[in-house]
ModelCIF file with pLDDT and N, C-alpha, C, O atoms, coordinates in Angstrom:
data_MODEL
#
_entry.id   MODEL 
#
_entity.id                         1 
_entity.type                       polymer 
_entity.pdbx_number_of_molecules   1 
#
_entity_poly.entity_id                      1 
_entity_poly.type                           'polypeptide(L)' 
_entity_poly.nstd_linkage                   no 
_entity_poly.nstd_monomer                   no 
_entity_poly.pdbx_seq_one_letter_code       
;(UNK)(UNK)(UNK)(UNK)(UNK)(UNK)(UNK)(UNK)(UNK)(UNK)(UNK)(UNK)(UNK)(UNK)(UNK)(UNK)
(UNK)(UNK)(UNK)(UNK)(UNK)(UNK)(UNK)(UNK)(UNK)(UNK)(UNK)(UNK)(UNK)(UNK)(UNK)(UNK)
(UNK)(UNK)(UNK)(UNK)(UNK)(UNK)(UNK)(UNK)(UNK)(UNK)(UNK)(UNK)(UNK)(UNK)(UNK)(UNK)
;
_entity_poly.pdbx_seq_one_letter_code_can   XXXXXXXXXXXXXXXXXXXXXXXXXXXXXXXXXXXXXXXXXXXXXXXX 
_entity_poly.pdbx_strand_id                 A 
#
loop_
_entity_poly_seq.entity_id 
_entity_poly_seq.num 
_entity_poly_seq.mon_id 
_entity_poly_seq.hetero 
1 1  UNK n 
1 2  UNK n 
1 3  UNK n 
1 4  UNK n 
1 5  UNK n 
1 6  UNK n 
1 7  UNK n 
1 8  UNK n 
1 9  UNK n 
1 10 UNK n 
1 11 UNK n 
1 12 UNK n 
1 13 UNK n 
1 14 UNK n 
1 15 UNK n 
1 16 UNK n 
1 17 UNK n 
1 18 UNK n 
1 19 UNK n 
1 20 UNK n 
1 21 UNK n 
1 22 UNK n 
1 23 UNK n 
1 24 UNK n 
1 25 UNK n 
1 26 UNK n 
1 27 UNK n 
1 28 UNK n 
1 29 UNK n 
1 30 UNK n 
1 31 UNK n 
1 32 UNK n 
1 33 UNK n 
1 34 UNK n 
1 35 UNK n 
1 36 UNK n 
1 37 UNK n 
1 38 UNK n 
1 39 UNK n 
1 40 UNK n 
1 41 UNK n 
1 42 UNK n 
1 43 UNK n 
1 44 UNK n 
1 45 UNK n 
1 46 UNK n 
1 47 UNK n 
1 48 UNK n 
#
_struct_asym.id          A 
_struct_asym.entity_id   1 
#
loop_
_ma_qa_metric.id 
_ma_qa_metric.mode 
_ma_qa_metric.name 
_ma_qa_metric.software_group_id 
_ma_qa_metric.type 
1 global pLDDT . pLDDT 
2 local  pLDDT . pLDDT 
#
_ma_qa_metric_global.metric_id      1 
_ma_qa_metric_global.metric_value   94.69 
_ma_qa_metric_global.model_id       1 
_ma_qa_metric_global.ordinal_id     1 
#
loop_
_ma_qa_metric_local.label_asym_id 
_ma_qa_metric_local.label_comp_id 
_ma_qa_metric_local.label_seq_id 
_ma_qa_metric_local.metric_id 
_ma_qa_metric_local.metric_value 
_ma_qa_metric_local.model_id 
_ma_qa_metric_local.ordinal_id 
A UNK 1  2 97.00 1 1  
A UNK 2  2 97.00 1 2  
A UNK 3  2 96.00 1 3  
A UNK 4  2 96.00 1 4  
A UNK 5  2 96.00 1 5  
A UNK 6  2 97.00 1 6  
A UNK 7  2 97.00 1 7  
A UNK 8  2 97.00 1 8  
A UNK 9  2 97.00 1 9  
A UNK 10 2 97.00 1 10 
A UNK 11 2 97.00 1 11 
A UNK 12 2 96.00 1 12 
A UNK 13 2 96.00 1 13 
A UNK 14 2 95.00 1 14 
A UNK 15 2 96.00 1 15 
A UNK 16 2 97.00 1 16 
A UNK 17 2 97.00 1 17 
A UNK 18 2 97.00 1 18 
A UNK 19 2 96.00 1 19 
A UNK 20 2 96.00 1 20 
A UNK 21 2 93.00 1 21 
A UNK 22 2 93.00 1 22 
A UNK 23 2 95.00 1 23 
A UNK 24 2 95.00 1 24 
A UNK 25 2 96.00 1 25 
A UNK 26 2 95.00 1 26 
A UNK 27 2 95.00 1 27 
A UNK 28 2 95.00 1 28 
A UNK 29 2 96.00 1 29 
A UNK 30 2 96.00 1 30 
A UNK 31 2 97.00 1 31 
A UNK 32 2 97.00 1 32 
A UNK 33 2 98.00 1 33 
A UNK 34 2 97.00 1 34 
A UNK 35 2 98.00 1 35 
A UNK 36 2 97.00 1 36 
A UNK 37 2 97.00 1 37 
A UNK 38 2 97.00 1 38 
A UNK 39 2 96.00 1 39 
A UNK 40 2 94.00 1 40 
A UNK 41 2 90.00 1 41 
A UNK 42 2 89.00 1 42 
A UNK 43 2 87.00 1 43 
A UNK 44 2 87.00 1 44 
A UNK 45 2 88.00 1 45 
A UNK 46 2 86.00 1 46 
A UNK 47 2 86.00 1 47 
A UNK 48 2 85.00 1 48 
#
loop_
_atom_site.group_PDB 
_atom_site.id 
_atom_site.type_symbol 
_atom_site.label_atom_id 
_atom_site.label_alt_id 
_atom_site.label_comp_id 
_atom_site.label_asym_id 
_atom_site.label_entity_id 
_atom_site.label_seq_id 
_atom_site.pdbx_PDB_ins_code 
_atom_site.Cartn_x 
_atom_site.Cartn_y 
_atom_site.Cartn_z 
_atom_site.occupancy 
_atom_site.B_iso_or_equiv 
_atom_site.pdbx_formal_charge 
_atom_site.auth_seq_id 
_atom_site.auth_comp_id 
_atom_site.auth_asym_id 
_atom_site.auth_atom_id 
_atom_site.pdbx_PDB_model_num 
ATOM 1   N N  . UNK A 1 1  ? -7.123  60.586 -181.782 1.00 97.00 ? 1  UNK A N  1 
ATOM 2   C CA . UNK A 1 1  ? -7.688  60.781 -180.450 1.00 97.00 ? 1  UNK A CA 1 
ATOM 3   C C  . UNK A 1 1  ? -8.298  62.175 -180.347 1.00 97.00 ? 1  UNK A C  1 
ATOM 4   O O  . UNK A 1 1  ? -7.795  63.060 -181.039 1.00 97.00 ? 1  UNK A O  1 
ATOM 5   N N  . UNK A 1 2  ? -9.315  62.456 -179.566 1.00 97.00 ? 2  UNK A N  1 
ATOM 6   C CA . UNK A 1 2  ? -10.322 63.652 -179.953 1.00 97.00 ? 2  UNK A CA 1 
ATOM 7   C C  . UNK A 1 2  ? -9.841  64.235 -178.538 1.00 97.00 ? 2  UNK A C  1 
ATOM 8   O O  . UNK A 1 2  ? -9.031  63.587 -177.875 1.00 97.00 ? 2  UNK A O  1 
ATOM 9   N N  . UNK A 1 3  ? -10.298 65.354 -178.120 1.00 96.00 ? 3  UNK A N  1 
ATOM 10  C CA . UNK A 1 3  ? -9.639  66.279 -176.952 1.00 96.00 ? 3  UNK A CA 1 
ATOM 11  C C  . UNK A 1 3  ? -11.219 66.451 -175.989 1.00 96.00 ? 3  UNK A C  1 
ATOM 12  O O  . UNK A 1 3  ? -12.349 66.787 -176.344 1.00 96.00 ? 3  UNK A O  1 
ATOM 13  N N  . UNK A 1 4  ? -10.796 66.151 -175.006 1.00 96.00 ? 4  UNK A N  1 
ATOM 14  C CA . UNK A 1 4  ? -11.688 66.356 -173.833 1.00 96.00 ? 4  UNK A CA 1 
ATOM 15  C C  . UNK A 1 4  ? -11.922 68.228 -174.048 1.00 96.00 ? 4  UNK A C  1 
ATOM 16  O O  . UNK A 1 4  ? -11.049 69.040 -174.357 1.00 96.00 ? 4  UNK A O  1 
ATOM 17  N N  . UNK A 1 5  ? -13.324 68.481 -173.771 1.00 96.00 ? 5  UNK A N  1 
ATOM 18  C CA . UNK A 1 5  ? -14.000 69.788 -173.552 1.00 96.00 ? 5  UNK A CA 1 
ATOM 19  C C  . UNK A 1 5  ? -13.571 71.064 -174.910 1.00 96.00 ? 5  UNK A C  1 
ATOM 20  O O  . UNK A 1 5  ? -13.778 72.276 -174.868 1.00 96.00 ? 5  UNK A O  1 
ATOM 21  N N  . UNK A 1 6  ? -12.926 70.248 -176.034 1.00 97.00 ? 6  UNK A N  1 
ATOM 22  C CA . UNK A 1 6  ? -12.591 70.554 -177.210 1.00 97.00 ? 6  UNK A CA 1 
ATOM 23  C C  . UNK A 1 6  ? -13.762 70.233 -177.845 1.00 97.00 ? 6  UNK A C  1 
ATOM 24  O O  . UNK A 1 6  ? -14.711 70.988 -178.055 1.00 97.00 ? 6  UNK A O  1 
ATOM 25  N N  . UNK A 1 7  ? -13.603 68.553 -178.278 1.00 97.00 ? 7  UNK A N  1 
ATOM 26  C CA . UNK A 1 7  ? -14.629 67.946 -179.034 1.00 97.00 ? 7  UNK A CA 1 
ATOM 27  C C  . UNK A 1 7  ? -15.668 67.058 -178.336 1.00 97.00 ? 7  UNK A C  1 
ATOM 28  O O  . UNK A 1 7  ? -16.331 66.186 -178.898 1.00 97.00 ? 7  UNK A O  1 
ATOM 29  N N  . UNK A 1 8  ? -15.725 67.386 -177.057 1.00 97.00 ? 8  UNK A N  1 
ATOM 30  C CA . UNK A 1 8  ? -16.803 66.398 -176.570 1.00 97.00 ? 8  UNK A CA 1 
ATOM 31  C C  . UNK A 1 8  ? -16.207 66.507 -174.789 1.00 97.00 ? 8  UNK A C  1 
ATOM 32  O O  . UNK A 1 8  ? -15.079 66.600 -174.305 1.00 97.00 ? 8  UNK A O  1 
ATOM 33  N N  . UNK A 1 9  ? -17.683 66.433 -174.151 1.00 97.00 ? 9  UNK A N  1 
ATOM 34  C CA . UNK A 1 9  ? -17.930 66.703 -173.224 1.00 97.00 ? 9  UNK A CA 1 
ATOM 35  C C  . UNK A 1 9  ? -18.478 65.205 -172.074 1.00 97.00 ? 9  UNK A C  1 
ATOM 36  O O  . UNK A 1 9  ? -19.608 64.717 -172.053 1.00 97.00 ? 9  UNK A O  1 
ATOM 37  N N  . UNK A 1 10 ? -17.666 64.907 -171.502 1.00 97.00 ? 10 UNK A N  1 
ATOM 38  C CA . UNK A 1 10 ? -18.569 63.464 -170.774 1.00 97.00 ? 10 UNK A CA 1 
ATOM 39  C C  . UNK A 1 10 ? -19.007 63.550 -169.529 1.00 97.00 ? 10 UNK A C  1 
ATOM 40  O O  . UNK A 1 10 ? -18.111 63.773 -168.715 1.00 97.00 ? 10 UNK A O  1 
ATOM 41  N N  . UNK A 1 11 ? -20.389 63.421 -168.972 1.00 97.00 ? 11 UNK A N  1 
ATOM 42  C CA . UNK A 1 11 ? -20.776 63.515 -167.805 1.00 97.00 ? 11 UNK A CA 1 
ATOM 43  C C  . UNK A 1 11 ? -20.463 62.280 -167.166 1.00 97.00 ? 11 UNK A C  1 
ATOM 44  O O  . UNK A 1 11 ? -21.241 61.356 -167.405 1.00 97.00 ? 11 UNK A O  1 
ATOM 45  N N  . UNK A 1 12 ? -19.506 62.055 -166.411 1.00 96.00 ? 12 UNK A N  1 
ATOM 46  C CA . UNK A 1 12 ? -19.256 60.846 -165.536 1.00 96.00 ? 12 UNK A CA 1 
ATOM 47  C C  . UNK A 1 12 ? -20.449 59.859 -164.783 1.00 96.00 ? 12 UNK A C  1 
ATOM 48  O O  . UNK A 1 12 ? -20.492 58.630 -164.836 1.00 96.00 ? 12 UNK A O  1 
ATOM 49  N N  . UNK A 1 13 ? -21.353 60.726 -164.105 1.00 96.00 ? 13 UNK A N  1 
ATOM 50  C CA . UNK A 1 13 ? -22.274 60.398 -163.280 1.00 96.00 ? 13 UNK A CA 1 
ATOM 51  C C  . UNK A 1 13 ? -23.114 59.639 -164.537 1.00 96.00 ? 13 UNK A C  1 
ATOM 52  O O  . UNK A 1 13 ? -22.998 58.414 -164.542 1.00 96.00 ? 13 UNK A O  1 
ATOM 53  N N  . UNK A 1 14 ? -23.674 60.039 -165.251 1.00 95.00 ? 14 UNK A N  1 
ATOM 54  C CA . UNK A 1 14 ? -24.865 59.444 -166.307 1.00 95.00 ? 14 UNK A CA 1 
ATOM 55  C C  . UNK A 1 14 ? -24.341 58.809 -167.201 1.00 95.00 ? 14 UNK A C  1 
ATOM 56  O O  . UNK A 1 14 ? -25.103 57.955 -167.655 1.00 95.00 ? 14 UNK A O  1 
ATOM 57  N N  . UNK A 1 15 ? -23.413 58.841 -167.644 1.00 96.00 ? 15 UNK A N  1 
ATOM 58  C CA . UNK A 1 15 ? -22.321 57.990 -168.201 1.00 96.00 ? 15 UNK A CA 1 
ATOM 59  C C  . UNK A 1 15 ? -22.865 58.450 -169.727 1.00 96.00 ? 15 UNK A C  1 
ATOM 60  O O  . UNK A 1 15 ? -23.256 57.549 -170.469 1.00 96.00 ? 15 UNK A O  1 
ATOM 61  N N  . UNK A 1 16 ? -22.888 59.553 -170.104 1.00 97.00 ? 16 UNK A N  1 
ATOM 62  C CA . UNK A 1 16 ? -23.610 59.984 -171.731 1.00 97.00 ? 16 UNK A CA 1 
ATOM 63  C C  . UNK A 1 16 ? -22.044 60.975 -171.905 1.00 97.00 ? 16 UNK A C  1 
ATOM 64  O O  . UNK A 1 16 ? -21.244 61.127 -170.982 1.00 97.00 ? 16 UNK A O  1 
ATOM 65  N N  . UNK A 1 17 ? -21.912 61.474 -173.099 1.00 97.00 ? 17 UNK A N  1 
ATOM 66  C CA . UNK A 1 17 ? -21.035 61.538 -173.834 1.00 97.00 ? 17 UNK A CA 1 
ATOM 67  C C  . UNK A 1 17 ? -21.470 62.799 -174.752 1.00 97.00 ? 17 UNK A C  1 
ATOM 68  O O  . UNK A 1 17 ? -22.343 62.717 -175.616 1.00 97.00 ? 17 UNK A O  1 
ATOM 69  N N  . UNK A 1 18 ? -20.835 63.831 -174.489 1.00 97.00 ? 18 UNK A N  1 
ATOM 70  C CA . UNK A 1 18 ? -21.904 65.408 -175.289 1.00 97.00 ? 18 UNK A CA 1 
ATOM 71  C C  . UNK A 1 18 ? -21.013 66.303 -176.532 1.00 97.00 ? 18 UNK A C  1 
ATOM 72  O O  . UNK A 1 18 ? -20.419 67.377 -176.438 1.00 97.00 ? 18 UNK A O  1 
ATOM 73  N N  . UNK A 1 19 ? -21.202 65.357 -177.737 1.00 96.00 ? 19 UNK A N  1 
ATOM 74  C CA . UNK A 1 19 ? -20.410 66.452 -178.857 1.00 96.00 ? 19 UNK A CA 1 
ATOM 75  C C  . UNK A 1 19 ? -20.491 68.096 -178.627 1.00 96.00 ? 19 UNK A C  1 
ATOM 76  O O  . UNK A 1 19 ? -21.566 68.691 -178.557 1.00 96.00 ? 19 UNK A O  1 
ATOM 77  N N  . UNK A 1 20 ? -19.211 68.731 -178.520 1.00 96.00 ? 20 UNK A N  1 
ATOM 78  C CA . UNK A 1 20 ? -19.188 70.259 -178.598 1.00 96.00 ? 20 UNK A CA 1 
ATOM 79  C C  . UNK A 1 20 ? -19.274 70.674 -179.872 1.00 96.00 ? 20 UNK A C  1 
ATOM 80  O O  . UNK A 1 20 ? -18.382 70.457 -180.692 1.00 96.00 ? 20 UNK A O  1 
ATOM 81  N N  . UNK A 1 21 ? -20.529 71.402 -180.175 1.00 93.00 ? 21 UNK A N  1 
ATOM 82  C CA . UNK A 1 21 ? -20.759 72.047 -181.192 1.00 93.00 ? 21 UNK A CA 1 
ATOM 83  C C  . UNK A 1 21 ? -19.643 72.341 -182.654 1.00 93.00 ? 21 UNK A C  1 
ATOM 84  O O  . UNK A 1 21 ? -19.846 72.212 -183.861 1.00 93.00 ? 21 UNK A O  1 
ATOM 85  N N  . UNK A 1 22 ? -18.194 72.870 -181.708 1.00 93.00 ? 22 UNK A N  1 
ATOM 86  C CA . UNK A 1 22 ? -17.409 73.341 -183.036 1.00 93.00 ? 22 UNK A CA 1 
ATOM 87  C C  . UNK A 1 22 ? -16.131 72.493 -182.602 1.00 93.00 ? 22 UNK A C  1 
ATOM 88  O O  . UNK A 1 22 ? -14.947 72.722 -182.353 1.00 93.00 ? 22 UNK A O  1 
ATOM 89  N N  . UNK A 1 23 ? -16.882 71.530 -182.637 1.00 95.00 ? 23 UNK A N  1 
ATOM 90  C CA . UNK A 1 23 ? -15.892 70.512 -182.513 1.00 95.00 ? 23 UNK A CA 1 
ATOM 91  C C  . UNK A 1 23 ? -15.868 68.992 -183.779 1.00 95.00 ? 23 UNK A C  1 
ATOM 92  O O  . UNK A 1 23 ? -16.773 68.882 -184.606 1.00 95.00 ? 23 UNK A O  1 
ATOM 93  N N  . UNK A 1 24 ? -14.706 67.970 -183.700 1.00 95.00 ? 24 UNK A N  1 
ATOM 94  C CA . UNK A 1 24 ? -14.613 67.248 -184.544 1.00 95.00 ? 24 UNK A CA 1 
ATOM 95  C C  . UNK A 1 24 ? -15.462 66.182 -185.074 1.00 95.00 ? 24 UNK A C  1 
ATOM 96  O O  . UNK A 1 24 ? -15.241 65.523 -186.090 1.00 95.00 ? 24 UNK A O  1 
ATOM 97  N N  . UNK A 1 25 ? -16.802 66.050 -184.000 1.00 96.00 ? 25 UNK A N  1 
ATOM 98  C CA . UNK A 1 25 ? -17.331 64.977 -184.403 1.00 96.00 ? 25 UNK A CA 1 
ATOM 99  C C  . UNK A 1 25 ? -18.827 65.761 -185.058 1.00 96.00 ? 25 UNK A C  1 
ATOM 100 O O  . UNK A 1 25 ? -19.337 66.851 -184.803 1.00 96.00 ? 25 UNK A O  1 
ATOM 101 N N  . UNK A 1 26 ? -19.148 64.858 -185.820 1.00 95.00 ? 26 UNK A N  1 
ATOM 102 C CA . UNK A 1 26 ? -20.516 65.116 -186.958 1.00 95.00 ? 26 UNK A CA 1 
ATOM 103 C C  . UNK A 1 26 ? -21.496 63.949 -186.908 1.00 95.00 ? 26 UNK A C  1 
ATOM 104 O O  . UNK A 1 26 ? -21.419 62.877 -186.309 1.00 95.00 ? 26 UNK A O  1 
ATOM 105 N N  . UNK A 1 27 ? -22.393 64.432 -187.665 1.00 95.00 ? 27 UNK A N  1 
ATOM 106 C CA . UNK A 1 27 ? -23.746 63.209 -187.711 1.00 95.00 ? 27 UNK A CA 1 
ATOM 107 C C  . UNK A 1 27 ? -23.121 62.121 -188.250 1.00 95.00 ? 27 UNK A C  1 
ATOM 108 O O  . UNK A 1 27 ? -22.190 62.144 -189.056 1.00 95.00 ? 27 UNK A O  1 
ATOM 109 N N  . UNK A 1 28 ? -23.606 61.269 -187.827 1.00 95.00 ? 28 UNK A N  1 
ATOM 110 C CA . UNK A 1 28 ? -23.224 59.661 -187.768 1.00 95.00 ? 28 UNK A CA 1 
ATOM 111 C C  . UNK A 1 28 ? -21.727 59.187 -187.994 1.00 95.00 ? 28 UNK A C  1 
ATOM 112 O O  . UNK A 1 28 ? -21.240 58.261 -188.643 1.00 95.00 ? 28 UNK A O  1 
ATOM 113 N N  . UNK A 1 29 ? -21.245 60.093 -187.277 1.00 96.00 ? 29 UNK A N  1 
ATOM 114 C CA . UNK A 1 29 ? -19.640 59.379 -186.892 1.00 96.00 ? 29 UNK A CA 1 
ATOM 115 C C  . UNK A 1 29 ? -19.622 57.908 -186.192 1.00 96.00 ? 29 UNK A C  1 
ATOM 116 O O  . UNK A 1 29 ? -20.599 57.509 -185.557 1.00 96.00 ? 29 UNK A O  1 
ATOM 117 N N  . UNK A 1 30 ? -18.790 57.361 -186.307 1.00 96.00 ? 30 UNK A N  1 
ATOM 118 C CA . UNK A 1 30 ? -18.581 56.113 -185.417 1.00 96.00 ? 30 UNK A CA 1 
ATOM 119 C C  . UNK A 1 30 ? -17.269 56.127 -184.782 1.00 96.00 ? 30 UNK A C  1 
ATOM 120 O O  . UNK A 1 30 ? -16.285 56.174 -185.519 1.00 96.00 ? 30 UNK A O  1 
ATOM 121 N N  . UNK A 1 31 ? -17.075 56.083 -183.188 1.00 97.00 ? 31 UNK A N  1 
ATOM 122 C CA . UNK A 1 31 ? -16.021 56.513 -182.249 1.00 97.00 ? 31 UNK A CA 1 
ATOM 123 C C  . UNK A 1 31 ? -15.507 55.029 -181.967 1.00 97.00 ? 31 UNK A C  1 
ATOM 124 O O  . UNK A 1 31 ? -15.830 53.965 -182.494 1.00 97.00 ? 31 UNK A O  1 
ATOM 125 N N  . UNK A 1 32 ? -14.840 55.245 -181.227 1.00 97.00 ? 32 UNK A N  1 
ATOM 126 C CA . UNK A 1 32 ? -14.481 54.399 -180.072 1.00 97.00 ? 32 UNK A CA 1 
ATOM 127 C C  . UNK A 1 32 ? -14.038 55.272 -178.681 1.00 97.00 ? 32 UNK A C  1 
ATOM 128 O O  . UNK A 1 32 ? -13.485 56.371 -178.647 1.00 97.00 ? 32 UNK A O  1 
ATOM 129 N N  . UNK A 1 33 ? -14.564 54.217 -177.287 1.00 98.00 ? 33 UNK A N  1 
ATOM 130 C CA . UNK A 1 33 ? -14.124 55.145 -176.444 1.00 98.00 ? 33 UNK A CA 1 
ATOM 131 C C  . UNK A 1 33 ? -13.146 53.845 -175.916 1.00 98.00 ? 33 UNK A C  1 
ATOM 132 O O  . UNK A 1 33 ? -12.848 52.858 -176.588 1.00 98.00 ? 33 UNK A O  1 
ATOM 133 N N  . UNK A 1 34 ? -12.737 54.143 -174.503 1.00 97.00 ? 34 UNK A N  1 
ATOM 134 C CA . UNK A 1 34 ? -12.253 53.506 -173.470 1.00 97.00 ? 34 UNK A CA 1 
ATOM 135 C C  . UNK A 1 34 ? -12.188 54.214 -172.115 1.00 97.00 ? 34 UNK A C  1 
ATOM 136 O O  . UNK A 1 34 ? -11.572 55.268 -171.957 1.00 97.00 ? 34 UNK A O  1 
ATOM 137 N N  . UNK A 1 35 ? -12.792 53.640 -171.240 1.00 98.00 ? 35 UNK A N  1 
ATOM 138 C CA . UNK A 1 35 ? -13.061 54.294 -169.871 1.00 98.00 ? 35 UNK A CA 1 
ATOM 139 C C  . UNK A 1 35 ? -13.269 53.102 -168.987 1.00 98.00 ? 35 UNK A C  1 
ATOM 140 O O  . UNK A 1 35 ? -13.659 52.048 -169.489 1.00 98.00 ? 35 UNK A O  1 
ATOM 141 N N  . UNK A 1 36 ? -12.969 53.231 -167.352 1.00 97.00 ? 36 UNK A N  1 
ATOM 142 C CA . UNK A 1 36 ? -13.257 52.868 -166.563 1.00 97.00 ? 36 UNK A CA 1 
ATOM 143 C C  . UNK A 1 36 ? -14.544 53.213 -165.861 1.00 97.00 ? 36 UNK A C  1 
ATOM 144 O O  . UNK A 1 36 ? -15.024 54.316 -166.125 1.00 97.00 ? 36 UNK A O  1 
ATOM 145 N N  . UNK A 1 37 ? -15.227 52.372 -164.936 1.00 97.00 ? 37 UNK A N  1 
ATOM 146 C CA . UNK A 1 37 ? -16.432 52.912 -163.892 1.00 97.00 ? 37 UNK A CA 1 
ATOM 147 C C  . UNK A 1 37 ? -16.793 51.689 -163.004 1.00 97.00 ? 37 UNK A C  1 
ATOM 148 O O  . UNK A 1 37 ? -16.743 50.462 -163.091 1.00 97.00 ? 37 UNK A O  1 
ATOM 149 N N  . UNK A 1 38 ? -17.182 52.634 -162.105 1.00 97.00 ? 38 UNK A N  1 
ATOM 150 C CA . UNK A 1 38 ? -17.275 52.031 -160.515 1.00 97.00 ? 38 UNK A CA 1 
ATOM 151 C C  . UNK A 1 38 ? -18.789 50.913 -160.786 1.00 97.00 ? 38 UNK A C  1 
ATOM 152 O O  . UNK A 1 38 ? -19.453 50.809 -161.817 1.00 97.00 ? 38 UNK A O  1 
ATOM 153 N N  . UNK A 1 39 ? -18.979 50.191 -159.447 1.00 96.00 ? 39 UNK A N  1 
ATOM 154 C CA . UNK A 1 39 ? -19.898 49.561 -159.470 1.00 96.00 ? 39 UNK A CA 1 
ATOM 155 C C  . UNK A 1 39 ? -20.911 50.283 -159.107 1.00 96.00 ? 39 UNK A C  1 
ATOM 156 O O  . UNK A 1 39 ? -20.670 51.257 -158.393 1.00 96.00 ? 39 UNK A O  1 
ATOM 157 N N  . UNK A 1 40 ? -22.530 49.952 -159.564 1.00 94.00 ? 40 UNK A N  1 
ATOM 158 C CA . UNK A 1 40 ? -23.328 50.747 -159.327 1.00 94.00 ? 40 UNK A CA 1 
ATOM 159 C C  . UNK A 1 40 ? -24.802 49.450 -159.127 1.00 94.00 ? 40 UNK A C  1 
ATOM 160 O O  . UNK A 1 40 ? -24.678 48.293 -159.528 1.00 94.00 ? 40 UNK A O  1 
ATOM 161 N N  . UNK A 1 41 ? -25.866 49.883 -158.566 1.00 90.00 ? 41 UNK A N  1 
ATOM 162 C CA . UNK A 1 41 ? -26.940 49.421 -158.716 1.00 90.00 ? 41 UNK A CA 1 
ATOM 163 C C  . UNK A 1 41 ? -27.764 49.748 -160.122 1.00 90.00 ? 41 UNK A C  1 
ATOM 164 O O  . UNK A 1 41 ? -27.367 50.838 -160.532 1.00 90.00 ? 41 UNK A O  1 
ATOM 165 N N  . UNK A 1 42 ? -28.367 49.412 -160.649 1.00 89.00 ? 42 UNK A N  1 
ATOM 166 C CA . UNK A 1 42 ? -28.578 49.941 -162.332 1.00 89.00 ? 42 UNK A CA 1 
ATOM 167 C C  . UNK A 1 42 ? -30.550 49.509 -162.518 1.00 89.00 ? 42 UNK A C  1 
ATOM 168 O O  . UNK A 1 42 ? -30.649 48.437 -163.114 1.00 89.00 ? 42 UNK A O  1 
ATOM 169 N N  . UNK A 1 43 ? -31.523 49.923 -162.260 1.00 87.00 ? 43 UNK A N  1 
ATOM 170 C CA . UNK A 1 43 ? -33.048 49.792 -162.704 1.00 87.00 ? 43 UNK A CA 1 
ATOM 171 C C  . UNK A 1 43 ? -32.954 50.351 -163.771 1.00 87.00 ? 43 UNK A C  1 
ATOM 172 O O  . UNK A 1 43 ? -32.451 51.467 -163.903 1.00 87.00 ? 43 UNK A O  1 
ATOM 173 N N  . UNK A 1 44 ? -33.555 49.466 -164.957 1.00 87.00 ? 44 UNK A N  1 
ATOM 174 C CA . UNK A 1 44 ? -34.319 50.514 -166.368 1.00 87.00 ? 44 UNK A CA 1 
ATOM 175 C C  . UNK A 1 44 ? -35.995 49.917 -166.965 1.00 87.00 ? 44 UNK A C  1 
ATOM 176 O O  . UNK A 1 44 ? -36.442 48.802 -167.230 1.00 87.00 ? 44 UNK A O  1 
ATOM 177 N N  . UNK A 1 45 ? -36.402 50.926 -166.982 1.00 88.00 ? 45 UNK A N  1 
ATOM 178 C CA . UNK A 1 45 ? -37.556 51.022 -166.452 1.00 88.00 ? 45 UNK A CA 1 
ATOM 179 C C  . UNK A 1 45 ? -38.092 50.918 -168.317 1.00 88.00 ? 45 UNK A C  1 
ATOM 180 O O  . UNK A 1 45 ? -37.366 51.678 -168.958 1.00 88.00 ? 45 UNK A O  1 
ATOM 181 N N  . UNK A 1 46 ? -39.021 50.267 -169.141 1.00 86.00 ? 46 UNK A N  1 
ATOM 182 C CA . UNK A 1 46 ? -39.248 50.636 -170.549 1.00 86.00 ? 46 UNK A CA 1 
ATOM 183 C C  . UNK A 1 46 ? -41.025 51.332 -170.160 1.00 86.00 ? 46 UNK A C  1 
ATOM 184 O O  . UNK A 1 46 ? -42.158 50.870 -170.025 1.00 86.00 ? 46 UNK A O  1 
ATOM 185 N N  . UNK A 1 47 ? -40.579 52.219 -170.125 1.00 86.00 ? 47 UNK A N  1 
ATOM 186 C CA . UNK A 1 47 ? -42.025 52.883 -170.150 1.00 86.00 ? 47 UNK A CA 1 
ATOM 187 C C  . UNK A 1 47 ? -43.529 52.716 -171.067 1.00 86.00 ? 47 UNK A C  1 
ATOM 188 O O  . UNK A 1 47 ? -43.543 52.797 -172.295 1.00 86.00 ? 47 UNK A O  1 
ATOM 189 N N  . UNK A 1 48 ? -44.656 52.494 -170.300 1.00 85.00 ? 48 UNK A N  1 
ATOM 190 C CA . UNK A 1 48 ? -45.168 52.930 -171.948 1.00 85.00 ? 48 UNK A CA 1 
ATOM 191 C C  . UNK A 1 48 ? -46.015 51.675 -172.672 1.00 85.00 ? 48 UNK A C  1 
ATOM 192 O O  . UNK A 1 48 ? -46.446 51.802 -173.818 1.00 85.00 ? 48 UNK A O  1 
#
């Protein structure tokens, strides 16, 4: 199990997930998470 604001940083609101630099995870690791989240309205838009 990896340590919150150790090895990784999660913005709740955007729901993205931010490796800390001197922390445990590296290029092309493969995680697992588990989390809860509220209901939301959701548009995605493919630009272009």
């Amino acid at each position: 199990e990896l340590e919150a604001g150790t090895d990784y940083v999660i913005d709740n609101r955007q729901g993205i997930l931010i490796p800390v630099a001197d922390g445990e995870i590296a290029h092309g690791d493969a995680l697992t998470i588990s989390y809860s989240f509220d209901s939301y309205l959701h548009t995605a838009i493919n630009g272009g």
